[in-house]
Structures are given as C-alpha cells and as structure tokens.
C-alpha atoms as a PDB file:
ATOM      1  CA  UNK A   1       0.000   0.000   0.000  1.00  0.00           C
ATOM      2  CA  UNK A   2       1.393   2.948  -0.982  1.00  0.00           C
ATOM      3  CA  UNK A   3       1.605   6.035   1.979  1.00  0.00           C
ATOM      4  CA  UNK A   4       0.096   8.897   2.329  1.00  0.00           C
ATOM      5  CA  UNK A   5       1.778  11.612   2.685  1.00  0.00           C
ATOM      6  CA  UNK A   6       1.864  14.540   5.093  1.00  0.00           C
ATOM      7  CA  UNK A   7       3.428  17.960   4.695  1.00  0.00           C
ATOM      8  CA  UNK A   8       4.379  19.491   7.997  1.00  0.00           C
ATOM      9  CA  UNK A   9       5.087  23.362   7.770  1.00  0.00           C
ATOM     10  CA  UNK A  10       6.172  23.649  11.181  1.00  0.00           C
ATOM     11  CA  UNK A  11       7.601  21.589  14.189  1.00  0.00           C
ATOM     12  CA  UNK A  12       4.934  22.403  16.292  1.00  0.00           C
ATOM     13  CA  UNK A  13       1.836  22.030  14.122  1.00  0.00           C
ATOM     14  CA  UNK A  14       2.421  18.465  13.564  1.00  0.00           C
ATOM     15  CA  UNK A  15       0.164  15.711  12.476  1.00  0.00           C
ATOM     16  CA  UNK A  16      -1.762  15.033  15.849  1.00  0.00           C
ATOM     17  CA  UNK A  17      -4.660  12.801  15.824  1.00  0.00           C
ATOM     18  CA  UNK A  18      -4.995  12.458  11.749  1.00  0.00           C
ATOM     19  CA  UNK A  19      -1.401  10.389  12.060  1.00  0.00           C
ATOM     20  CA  UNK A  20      -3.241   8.692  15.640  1.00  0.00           C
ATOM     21  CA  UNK A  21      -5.457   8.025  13.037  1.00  0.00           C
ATOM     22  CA  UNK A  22      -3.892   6.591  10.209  1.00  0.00           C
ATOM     23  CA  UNK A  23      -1.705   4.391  13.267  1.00  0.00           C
ATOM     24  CA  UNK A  24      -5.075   2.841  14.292  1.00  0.00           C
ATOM     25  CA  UNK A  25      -5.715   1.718  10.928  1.00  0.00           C
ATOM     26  CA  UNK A  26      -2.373   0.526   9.745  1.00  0.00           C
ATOM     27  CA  UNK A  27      -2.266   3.003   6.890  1.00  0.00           C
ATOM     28  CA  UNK A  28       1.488   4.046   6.063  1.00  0.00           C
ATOM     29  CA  UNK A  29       2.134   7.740   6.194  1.00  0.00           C
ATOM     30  CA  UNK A  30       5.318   9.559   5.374  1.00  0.00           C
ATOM     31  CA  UNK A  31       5.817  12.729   7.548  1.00  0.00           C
ATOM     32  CA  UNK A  32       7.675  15.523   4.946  1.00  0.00           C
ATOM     33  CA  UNK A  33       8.934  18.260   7.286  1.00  0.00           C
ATOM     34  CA  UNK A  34       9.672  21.303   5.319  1.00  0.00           C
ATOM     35  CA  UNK A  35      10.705  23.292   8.297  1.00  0.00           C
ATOM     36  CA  UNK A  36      13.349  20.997   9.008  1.00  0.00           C
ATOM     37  CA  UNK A  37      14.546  21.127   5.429  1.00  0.00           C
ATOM     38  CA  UNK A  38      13.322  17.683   3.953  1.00  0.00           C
ATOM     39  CA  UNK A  39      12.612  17.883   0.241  1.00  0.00           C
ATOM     40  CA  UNK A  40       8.990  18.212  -1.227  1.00  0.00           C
ATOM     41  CA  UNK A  41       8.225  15.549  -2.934  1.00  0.00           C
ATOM     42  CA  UNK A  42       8.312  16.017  -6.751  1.00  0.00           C
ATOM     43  CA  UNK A  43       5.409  13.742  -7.734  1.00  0.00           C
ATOM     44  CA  UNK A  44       2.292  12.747  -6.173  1.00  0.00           C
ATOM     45  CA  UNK A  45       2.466   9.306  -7.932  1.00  0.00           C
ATOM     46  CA  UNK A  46       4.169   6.953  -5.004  1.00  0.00           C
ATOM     47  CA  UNK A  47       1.880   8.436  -2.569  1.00  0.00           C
ATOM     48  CA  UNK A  48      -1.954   7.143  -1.821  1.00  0.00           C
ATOM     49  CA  UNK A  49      -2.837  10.853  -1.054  1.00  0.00           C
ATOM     50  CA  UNK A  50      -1.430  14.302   0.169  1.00  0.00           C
ATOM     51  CA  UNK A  51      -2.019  15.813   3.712  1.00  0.00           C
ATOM     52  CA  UNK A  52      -0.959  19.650   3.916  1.00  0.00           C
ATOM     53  CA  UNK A  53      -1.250  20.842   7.288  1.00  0.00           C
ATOM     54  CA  UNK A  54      -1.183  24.389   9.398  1.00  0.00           C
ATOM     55  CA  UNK A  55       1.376  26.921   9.702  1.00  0.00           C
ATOM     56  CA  UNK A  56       1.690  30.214  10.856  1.00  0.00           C
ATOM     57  CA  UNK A  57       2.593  31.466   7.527  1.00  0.00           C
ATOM     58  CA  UNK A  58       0.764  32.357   4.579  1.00  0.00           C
ATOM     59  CA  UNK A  59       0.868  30.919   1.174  1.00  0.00           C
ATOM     60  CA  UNK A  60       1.364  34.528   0.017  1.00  0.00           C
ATOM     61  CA  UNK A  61       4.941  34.221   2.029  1.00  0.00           C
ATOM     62  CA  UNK A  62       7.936  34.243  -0.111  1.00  0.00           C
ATOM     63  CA  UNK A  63       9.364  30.675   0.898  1.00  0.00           C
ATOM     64  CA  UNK A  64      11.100  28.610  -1.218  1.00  0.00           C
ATOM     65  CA  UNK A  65       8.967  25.541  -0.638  1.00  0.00           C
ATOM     66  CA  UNK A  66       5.488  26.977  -1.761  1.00  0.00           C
ATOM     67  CA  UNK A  67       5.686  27.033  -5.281  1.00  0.00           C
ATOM     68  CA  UNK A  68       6.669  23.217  -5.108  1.00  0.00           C
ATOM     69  CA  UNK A  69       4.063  21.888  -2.221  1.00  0.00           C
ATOM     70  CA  UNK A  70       1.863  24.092  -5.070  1.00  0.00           C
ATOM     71  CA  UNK A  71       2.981  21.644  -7.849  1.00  0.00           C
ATOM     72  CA  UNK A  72       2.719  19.002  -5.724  1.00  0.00           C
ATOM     73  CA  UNK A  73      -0.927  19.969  -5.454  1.00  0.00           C
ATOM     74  CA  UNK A  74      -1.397  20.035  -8.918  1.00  0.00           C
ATOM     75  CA  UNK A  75      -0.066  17.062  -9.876  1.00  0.00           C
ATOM     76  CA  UNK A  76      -2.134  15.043  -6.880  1.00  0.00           C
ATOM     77  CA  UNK A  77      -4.771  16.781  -9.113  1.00  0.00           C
ATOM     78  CA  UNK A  78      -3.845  15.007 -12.119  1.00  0.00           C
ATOM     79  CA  UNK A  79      -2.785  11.493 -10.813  1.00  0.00           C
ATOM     80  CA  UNK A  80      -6.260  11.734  -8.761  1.00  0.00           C
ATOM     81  CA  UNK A  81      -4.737  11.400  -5.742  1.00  0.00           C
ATOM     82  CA  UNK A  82      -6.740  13.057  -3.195  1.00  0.00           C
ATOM     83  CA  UNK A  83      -5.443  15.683  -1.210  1.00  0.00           C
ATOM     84  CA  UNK A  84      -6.532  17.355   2.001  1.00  0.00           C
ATOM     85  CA  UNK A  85      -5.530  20.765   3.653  1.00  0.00           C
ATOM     86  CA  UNK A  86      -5.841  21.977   7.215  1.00  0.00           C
ATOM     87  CA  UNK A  87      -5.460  26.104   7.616  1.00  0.00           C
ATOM     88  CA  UNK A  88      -1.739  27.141   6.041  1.00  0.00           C
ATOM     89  CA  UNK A  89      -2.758  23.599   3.598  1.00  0.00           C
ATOM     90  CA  UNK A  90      -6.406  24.754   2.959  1.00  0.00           C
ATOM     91  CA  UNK A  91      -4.517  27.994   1.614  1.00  0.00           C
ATOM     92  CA  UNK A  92      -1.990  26.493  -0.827  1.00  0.00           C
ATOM     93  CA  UNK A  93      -4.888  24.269  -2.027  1.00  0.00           C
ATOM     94  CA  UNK A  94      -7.144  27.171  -2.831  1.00  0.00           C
ATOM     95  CA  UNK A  95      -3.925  29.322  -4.317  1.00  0.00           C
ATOM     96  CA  UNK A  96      -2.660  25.937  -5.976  1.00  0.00           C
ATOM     97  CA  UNK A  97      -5.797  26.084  -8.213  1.00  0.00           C
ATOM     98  CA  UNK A  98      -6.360  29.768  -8.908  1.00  0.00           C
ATOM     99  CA  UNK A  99      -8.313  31.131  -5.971  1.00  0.00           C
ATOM    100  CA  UNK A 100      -7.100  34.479  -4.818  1.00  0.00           C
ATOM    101  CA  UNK A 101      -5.807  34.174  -1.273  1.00  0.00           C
ATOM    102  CA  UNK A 102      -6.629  37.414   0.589  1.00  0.00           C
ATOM    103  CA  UNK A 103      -6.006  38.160   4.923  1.00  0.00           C
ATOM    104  CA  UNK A 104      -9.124  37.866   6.265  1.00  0.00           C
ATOM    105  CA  UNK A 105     -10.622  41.099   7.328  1.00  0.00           C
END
C-alpha cells in the first residue's frame, strides 16, 4: 500500500490525531517536514494521497517551498490522488488552483 503523505510546515503544528489516526488503521504515512529542510516531494504518484497541514505562515509568504508543495498539489490533481488541507494547507490548495488568497478582514 502505498503512503500517504503529510506535509508538515512547522515543528509544532504536527500531524496530531490524523497520524493517531492513520496508526489505528495501519495506513502508512510519510511525515515531509519542510521546516526541518526535507525535500517536497516532486510527484504525487508513489503516494496514496497528500495531507498539507497548518502553519503560521501564509501561502502569500515568499518561501522557497510553496511554489513546489503548489505543484505538488497540482499534480495530486492530475494522478487523482486526493489531497486534504488543514489552515496554512487549505490555503496552498485554494492558491494551488487559482483562488485568490486574501487576509481575512
């Protein structure tokens, strides 16, 4: 079974109780911690589906990993793998395919 992956923008907005919940189930997950300098993965394809989670950034931010958790999104898109954001993640997927992200008044 292939993993699903999880994109973790900052060491303390981890996973929590969605990777309690994969555990439970005996679903493989692969944590990518972009704060800590892992790589973003380049294709969606060995993954069973993407998990961006929360930060305290925006996807507005000029970081060097946006543009390619972005493509990662897109191509998830295109291999139909599913993909799911939380906050920071709900951002990049709204940005990722053409939304306008705005601060919320």
């Amino acid at each position: 079974m292939k993993p699903i992956a999880i994109v973790q923008h900052e060491a303390d907005a981890g996973p929590g109780h969605f990777a309690d919940f994969l555990l439970e189930r005996n679903l493989p997950h692969q944590t990518v911690r972009v704060f800590a300098g892992d790589a973003m993965p380049s294709s969606a394809e060995p993954y069973a589906g993407i998990c961006s989670l929360g930060g305290s950034m925006s996807v507005n931010d000029d970081l060097p990993w946006i543009n390619e958790e972005l493509a990662l999104m897109r191509d998830a898109d295109r291999a139909g793998v599913p993909i799911i954001g939380h906050c920071l993640g709900g951002q990049l997927l709204a940005k990722a395919f053409g939304a306008q992200v705005t601060r919320n008044a």
